[in-house]
C-alpha atoms as a PDB file:
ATOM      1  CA  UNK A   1     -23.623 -28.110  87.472  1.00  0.00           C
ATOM      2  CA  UNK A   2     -24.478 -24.615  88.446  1.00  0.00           C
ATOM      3  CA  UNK A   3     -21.466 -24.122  90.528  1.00  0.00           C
ATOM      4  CA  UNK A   4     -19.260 -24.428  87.478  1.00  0.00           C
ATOM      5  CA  UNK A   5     -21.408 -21.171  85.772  1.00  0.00           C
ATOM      6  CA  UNK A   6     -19.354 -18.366  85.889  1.00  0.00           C
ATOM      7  CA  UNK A   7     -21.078 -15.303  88.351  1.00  0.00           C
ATOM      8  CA  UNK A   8     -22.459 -12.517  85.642  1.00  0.00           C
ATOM      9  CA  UNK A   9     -23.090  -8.907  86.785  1.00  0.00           C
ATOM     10  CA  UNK A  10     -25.583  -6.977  84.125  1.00  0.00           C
ATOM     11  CA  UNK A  11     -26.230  -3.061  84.102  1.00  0.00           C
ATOM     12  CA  UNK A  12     -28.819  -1.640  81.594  1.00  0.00           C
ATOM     13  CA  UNK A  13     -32.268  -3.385  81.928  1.00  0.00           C
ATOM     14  CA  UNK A  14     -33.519  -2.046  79.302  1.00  0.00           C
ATOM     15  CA  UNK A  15     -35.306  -3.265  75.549  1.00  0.00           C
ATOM     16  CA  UNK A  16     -32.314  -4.789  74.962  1.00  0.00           C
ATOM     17  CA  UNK A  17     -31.051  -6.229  78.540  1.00  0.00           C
ATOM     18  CA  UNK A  18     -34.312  -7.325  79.605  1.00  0.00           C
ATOM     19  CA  UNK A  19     -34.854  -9.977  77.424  1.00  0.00           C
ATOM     20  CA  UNK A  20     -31.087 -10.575  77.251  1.00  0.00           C
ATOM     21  CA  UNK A  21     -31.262 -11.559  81.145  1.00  0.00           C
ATOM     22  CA  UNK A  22     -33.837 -13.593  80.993  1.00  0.00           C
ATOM     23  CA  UNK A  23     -31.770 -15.537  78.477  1.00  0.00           C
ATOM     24  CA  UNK A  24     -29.204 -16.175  80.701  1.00  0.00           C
ATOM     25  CA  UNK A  25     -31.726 -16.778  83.887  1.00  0.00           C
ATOM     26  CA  UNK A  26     -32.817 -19.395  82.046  1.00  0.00           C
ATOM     27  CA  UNK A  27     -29.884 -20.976  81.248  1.00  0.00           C
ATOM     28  CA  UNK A  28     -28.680 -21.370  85.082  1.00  0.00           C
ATOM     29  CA  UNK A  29     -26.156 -18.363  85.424  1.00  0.00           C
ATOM     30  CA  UNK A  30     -26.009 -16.955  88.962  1.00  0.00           C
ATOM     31  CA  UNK A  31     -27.144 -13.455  88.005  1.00  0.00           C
ATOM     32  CA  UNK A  32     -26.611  -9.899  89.667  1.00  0.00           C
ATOM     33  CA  UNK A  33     -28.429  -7.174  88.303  1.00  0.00           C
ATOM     34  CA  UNK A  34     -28.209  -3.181  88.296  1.00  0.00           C
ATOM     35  CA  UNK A  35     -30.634  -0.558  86.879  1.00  0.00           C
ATOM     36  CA  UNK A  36     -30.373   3.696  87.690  1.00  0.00           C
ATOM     37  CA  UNK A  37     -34.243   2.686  87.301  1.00  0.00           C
ATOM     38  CA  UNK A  38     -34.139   0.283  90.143  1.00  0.00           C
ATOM     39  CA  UNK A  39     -38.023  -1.025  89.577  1.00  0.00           C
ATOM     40  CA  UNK A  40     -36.873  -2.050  85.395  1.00  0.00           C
ATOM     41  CA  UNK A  41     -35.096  -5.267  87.625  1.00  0.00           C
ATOM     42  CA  UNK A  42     -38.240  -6.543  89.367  1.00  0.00           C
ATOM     43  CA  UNK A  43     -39.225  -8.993  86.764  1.00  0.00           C
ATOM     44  CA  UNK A  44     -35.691  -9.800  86.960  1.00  0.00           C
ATOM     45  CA  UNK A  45     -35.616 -10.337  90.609  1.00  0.00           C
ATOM     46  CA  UNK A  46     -38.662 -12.560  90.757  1.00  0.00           C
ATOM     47  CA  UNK A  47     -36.755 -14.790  88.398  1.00  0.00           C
ATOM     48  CA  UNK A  48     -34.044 -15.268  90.838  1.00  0.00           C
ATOM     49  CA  UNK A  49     -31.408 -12.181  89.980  1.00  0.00           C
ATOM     50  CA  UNK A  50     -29.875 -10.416  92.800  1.00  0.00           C
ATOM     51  CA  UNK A  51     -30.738  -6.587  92.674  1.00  0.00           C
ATOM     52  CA  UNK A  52     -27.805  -4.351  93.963  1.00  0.00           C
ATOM     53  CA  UNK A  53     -27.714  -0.440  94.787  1.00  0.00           C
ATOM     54  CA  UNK A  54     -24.764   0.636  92.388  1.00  0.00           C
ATOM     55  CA  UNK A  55     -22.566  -0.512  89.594  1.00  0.00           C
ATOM     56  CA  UNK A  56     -19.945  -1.020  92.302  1.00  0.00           C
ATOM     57  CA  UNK A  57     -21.862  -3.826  94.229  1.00  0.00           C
ATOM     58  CA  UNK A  58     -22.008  -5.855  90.650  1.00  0.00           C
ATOM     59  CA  UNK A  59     -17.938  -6.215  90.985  1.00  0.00           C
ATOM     60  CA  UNK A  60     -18.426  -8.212  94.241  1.00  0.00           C
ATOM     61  CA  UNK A  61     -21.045 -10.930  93.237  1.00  0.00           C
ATOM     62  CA  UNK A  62     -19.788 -11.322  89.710  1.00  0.00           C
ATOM     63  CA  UNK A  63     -16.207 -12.603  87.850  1.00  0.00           C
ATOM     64  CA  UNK A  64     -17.612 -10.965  84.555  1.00  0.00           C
ATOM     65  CA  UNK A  65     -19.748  -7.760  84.261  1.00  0.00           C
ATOM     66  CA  UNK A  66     -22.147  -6.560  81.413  1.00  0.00           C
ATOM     67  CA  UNK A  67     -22.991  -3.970  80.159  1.00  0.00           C
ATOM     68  CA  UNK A  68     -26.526  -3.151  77.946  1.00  0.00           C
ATOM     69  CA  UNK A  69     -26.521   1.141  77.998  1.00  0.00           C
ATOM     70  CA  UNK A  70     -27.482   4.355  76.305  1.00  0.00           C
ATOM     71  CA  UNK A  71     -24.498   5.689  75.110  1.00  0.00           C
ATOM     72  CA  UNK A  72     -20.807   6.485  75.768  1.00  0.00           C
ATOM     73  CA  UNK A  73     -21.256   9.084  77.907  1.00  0.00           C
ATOM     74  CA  UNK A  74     -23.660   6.651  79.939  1.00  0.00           C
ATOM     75  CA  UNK A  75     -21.083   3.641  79.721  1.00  0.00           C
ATOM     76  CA  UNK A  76     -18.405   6.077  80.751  1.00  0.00           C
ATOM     77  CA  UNK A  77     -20.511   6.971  84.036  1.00  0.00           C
ATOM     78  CA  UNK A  78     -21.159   3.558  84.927  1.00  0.00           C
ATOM     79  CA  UNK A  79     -17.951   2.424  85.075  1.00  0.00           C
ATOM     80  CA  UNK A  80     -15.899   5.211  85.975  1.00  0.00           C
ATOM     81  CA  UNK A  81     -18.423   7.539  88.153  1.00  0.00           C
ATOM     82  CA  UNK A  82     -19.517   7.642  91.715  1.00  0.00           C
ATOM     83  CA  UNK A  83     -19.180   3.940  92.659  1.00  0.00           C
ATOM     84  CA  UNK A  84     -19.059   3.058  89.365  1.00  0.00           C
ATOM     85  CA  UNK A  85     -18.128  -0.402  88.332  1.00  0.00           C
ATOM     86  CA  UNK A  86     -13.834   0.633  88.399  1.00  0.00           C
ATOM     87  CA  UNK A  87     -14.513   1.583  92.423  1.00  0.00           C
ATOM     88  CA  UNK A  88     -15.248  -2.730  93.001  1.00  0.00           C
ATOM     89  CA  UNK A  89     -13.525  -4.156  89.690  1.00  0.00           C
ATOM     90  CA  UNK A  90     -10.590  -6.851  90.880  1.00  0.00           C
ATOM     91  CA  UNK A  91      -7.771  -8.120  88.542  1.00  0.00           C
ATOM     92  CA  UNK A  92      -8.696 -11.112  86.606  1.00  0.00           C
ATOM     93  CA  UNK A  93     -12.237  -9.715  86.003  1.00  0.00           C
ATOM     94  CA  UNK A  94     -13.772  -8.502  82.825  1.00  0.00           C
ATOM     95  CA  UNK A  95     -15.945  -6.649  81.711  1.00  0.00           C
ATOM     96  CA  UNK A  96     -18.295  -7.157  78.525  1.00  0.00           C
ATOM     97  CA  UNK A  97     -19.890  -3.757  76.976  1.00  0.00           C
ATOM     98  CA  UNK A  98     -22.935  -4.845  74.896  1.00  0.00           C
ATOM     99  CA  UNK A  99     -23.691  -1.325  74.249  1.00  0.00           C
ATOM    100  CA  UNK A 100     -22.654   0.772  70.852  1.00  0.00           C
ATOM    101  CA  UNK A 101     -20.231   3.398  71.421  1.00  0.00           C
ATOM    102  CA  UNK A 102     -17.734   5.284  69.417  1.00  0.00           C
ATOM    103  CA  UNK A 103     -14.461   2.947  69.016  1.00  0.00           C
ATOM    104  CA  UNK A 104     -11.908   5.932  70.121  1.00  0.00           C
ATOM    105  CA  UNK A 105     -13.468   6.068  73.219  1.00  0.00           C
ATOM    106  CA  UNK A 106     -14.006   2.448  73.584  1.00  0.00           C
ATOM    107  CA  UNK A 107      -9.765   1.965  73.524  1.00  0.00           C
ATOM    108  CA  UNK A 108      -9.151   4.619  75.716  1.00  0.00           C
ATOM    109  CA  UNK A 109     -12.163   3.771  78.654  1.00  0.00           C
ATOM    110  CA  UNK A 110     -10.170  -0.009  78.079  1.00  0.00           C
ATOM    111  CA  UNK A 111      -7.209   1.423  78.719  1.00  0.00           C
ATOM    112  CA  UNK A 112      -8.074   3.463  81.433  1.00  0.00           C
ATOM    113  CA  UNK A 113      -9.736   0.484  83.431  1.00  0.00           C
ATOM    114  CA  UNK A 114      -7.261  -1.958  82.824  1.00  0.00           C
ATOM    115  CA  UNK A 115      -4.403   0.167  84.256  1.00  0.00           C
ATOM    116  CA  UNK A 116      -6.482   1.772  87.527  1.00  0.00           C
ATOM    117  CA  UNK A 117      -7.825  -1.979  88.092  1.00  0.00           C
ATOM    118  CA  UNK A 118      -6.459  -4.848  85.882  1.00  0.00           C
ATOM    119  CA  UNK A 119      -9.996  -5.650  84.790  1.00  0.00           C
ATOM    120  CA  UNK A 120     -10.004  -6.750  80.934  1.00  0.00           C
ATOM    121  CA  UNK A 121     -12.765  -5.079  78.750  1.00  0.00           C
ATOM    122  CA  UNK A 122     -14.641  -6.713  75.341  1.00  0.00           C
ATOM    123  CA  UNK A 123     -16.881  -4.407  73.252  1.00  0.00           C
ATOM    124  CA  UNK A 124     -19.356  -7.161  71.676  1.00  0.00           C
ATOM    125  CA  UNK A 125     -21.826  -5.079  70.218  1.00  0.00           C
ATOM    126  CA  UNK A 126     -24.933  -7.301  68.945  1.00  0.00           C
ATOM    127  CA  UNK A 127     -27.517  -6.393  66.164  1.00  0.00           C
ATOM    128  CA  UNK A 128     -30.516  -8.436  66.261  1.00  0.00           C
ATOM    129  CA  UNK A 129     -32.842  -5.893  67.952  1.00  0.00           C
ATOM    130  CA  UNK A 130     -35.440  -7.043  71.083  1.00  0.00           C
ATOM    131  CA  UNK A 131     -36.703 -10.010  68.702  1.00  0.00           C
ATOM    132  CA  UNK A 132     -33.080 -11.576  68.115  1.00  0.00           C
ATOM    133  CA  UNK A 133     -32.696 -10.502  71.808  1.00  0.00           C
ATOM    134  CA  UNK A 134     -35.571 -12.444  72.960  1.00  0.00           C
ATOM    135  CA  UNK A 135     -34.822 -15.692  71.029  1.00  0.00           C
ATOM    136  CA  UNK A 136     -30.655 -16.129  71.350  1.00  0.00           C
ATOM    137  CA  UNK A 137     -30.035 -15.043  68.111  1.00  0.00           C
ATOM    138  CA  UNK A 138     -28.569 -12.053  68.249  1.00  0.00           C
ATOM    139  CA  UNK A 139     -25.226 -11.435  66.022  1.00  0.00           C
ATOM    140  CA  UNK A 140     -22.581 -10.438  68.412  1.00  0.00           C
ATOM    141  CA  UNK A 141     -19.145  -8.709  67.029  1.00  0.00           C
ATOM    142  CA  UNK A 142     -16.573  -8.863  69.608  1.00  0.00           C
ATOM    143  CA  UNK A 143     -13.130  -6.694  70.129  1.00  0.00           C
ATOM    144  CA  UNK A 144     -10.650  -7.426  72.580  1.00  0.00           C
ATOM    145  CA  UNK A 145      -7.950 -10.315  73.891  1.00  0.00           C
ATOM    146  CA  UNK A 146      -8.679 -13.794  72.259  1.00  0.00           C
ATOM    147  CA  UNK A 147      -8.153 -15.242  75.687  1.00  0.00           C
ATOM    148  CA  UNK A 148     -10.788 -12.691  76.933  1.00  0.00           C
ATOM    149  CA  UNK A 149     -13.011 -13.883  74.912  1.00  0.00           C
ATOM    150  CA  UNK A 150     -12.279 -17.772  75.309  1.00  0.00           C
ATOM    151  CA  UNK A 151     -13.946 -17.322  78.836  1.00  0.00           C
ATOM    152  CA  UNK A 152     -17.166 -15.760  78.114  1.00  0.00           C
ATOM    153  CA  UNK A 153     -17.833 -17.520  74.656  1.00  0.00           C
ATOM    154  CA  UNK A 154     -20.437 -19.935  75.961  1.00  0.00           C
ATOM    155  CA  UNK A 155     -22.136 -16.862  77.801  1.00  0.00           C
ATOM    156  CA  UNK A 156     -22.324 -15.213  74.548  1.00  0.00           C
ATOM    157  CA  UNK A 157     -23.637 -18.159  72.778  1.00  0.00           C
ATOM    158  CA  UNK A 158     -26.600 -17.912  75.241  1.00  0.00           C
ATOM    159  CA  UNK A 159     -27.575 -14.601  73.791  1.00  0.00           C
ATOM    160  CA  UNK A 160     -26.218 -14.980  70.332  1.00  0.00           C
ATOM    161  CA  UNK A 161     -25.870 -17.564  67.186  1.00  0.00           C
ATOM    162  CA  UNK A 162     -22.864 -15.762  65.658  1.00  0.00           C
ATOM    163  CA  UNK A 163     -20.186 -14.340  68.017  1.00  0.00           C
ATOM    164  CA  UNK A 164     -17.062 -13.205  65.607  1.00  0.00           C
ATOM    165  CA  UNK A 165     -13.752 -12.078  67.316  1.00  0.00           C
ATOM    166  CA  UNK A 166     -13.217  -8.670  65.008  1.00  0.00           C
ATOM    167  CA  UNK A 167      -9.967  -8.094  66.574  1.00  0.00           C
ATOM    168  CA  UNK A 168      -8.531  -5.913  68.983  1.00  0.00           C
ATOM    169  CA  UNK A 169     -10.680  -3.584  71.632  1.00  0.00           C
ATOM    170  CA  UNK A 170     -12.710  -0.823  70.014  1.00  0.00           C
ATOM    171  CA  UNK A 171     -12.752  -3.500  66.729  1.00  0.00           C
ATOM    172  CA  UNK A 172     -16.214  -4.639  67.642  1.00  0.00           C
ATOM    173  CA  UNK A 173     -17.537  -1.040  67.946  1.00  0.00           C
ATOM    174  CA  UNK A 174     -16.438  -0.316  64.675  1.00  0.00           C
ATOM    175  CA  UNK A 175     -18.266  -3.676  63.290  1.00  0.00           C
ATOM    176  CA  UNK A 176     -21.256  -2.106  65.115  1.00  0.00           C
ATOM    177  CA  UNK A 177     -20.942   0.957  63.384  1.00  0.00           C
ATOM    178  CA  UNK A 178     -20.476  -0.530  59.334  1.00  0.00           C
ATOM    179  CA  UNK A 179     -23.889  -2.068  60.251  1.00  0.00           C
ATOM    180  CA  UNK A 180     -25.357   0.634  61.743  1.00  0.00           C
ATOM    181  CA  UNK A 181     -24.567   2.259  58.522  1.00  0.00           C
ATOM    182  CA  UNK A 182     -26.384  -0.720  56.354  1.00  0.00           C
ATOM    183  CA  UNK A 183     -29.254  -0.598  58.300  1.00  0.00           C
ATOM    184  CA  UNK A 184     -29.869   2.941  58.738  1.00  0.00           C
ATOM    185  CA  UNK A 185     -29.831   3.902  55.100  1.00  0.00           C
ATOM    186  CA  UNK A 186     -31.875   0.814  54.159  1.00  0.00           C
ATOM    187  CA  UNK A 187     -34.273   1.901  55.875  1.00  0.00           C
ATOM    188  CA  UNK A 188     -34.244   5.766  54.302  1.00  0.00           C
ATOM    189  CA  UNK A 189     -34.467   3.806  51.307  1.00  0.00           C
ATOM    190  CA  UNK A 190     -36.992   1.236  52.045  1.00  0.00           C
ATOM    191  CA  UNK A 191     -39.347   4.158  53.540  1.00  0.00           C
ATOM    192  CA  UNK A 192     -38.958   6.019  49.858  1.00  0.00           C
ATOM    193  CA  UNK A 193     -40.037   3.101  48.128  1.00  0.00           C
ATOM    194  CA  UNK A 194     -43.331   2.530  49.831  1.00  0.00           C
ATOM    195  CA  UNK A 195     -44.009   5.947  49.503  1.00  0.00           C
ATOM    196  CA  UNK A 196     -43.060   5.923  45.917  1.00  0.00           C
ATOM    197  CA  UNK A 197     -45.319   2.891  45.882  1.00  0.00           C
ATOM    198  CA  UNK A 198     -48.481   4.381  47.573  1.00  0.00           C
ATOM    199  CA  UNK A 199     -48.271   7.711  45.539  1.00  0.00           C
ATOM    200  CA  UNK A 200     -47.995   5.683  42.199  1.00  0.00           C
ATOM    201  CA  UNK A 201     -51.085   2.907  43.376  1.00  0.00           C
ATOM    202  CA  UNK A 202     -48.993   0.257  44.289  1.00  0.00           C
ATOM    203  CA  UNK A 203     -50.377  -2.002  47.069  1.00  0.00           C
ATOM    204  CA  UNK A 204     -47.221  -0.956  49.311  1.00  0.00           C
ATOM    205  CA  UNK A 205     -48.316  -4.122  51.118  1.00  0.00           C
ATOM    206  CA  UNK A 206     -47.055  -6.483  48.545  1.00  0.00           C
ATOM    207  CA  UNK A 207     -43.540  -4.663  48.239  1.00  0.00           C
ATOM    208  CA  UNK A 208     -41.622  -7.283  51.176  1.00  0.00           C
ATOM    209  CA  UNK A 209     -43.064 -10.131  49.868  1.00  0.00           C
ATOM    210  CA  UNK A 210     -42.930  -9.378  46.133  1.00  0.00           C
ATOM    211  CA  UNK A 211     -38.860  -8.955  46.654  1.00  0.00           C
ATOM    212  CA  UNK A 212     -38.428 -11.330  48.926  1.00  0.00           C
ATOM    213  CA  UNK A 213     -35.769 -13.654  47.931  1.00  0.00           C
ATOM    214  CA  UNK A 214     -34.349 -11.223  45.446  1.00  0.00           C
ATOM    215  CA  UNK A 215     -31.232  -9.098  45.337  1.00  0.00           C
ATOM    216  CA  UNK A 216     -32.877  -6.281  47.009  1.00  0.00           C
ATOM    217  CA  UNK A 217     -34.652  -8.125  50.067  1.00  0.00           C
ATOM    218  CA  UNK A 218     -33.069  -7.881  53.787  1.00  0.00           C
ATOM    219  CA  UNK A 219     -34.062  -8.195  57.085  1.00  0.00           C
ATOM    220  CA  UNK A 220     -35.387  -4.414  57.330  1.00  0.00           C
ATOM    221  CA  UNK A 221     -37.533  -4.925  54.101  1.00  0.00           C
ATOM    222  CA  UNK A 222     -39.237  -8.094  55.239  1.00  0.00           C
ATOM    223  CA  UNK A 223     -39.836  -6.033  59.146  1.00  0.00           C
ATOM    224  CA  UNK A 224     -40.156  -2.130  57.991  1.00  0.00           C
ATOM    225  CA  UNK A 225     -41.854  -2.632  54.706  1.00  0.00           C
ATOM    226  CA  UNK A 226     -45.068  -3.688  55.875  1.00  0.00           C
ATOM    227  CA  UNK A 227     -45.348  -2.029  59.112  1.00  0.00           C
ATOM    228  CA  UNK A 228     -44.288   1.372  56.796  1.00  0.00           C
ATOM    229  CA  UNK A 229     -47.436   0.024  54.334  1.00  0.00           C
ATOM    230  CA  UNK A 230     -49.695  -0.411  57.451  1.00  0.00           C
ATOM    231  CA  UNK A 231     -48.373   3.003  59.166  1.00  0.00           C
ATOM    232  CA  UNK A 232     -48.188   0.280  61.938  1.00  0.00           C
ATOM    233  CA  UNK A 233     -45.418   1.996  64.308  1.00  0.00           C
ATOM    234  CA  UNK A 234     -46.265   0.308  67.642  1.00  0.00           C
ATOM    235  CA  UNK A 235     -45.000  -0.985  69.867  1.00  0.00           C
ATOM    236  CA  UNK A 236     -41.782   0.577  69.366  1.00  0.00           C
ATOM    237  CA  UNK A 237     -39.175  -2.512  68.763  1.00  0.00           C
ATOM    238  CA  UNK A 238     -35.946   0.123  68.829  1.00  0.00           C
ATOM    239  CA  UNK A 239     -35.784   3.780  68.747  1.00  0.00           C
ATOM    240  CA  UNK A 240     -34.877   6.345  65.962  1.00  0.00           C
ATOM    241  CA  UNK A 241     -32.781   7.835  68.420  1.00  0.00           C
ATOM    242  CA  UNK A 242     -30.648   4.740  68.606  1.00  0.00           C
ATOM    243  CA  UNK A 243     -30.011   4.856  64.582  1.00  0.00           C
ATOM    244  CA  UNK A 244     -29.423   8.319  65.079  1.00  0.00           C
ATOM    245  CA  UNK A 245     -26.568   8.103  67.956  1.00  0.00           C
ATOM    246  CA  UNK A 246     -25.087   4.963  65.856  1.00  0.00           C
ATOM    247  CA  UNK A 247     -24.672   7.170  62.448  1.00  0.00           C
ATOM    248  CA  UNK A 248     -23.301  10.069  63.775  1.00  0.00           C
ATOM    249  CA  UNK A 249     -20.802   7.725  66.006  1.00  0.00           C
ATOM    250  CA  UNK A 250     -20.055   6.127  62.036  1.00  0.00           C
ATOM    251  CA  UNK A 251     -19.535   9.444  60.899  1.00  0.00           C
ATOM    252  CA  UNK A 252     -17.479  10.820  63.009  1.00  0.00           C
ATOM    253  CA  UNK A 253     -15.088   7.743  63.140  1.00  0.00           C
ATOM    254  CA  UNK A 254     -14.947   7.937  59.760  1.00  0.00           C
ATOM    255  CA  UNK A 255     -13.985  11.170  59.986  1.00  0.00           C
ATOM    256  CA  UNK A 256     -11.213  10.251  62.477  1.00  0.00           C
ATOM    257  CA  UNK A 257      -9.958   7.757  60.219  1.00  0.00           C
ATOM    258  CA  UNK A 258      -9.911   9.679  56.987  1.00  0.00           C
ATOM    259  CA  UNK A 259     -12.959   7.871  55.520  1.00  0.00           C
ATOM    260  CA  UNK A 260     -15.485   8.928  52.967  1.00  0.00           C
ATOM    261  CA  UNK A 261     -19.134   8.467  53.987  1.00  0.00           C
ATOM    262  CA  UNK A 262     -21.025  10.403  52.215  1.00  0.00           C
ATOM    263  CA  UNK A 263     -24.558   8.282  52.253  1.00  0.00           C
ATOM    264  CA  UNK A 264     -24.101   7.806  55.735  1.00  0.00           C
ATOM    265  CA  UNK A 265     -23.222  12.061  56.364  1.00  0.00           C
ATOM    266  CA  UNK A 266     -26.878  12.026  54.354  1.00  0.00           C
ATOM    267  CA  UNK A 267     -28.620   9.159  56.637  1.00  0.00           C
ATOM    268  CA  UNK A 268     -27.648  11.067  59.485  1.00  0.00           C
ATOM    269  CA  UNK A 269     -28.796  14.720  58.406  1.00  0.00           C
ATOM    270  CA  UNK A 270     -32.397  12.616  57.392  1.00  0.00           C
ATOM    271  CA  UNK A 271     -32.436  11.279  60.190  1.00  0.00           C
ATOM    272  CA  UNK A 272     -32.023  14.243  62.651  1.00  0.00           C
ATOM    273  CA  UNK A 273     -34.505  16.073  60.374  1.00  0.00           C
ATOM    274  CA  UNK A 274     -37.245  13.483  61.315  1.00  0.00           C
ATOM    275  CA  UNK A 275     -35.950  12.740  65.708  1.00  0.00           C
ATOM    276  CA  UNK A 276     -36.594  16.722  64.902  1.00  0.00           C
ATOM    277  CA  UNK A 277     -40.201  16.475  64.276  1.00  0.00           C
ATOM    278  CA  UNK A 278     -40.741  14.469  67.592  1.00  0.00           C
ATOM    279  CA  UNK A 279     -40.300  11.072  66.311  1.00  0.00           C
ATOM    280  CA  UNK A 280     -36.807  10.289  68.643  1.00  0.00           C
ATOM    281  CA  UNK A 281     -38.357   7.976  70.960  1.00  0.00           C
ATOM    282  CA  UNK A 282     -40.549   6.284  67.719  1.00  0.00           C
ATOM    283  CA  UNK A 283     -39.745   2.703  65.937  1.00  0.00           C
ATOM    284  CA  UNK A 284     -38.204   3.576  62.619  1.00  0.00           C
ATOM    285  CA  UNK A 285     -40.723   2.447  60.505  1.00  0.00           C
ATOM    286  CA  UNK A 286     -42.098   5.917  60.917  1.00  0.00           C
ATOM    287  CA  UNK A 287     -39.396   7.434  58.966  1.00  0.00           C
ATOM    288  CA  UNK A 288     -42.220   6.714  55.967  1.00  0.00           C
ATOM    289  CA  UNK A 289     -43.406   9.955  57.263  1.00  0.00           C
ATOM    290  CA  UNK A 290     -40.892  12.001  56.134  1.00  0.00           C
ATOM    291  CA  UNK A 291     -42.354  11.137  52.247  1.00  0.00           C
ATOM    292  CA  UNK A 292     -45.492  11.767  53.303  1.00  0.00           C
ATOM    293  CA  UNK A 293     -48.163  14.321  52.515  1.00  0.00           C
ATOM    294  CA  UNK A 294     -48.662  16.036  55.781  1.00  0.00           C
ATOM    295  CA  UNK A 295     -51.908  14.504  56.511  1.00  0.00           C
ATOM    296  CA  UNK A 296     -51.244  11.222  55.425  1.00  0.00           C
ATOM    297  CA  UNK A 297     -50.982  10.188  59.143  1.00  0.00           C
ATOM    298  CA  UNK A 298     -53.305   7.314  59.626  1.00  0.00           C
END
């Protein structure tokens, strides 16, 4: 049964592509790991991955490659730097960029790789965060050649309950980023309310559950809302620095595509103003703090 399993390559073991591995450890799939942190992969390694030395080495133990990473300029390293993944990528392969990016650059680093090595590329962005992450359930948006897709579909399924085929390359990325934009100002908003809340002697506490059900309630509410209320911002689950880099990617898209985003443009500006005050590597929930009297740190 095993043999059938297709070979799976995976660089970035990070909050995300930890738990994302173990996933598909679990479910059988001969995997090949890479980390510029080589130790992140021991857990991974006593599991049964392979460890390899560069992004390179991935393309020789594995028909499909994935990738879980920082940023562009990080995916761009990875697969086109020093023996990056293009210096071992084969025709027929493919590779599968989990990451968010900006879309422009998604289409041309597709382009590029598919004419120096004939290896296909999917952006499949997820949202779900480490939780959805750690129990399959991530939602998974996916750009790039139907047929493409086809292959790795079951391989997704292991990670994700929803994968949707947005369209083209770069169409996933830009999926990424209209939800990036819902989630980001939600949770501007949601971090106003408790504090309008706890300044006007509302049991912030309450807030999630009072609205949940109703036309206001979402996933953030029922997770920021009371860890906002409790000033309960460990452990970090994902990084303001991650909302940050996905808003200004929305932004300037939309300002590639002649788009009006003007409570995104705002998000982002809020947002920089609080990774500003030493909260980039901090959960989200702490944006509360920017309402905040000063000392109203718990």
């Amino acid at each position: 049964m095993m043999a059938t399993l297709p070979a799976l390559g995976f660089a970035g073991i990070g909050l995300m592509g930890l738990p994302m591995c173990r996933r598909l450890l679990a479910a059988g799939y001969p995997l090949t790991v890479w980390n510029r942190n080589p130790a992140k992969c021991a857990a991974l390694v006593e599991a049964g991955a392979r460890q390899v030395a560069t992004p390179a080495e991935l393309c020789q133990h594995a028909d499909v490659v994935m990738l879980c990473l920082a940023d562009t300029a990080v995916v761009r390293e990875v697969v086109f730097g020093a023996a990056g993944v293009a210096e071992g990528a084969k025709s027929g392969q493919l590779l599968v960029d989990f990451s968010s990016l900006e879309p422009t650059a998604t289409r041309e680093m597709a382009t590029a790789l598919a004419n120096k090595t004939g290896m296909g590329w999917l952006d499949a962005p997820v949202s779900g965060g480490v939780v959805g992450a750690e129990a399959g359930s991530l939602a998974i948006m996916v750009g790039g050649e139907a047929a493409d897709l086809a292959r790795v579909r079951p391989v997704l399924l292991t990670l994700g309950q929803r994968v949707t085929h947005m369209g083209a390359v770069g169409a996933g990325q830009v999926t990424k980023a209209c939800n990036q934009m819902i989630v980001a100002c939600n949770a501007l908003v949601i971090a106003e309310v408790v504090s309008l809340a706890e300044r006007s002697g509302v049991d912030a506490s309450l807030i999630a559950e009072a609205l949940a059900g109703g036309f206001a309630d979402s996933k953030p509410l029922q997770i920021l809302a009371p860890q906002m209320a409790e000033s309960r911002f460990e452990p970090v689950k994902w990084h303001v620095r991650t909302l940050l880099k996905d808003l200004d990617t929305a932004v300037k898209f939309s300002r590639e595509q002649g788009s009006a985003t003007p409570i995104s443009g705002l998000a982002a500006q809020l947002m920089r103003l609080h990774g500003g005050q030493g909260f980039l590597e901090k959960d989200p929930s702490t944006l509360v703090q920017l309402y905040r009297e000063p000392d109203s740190t718990d």
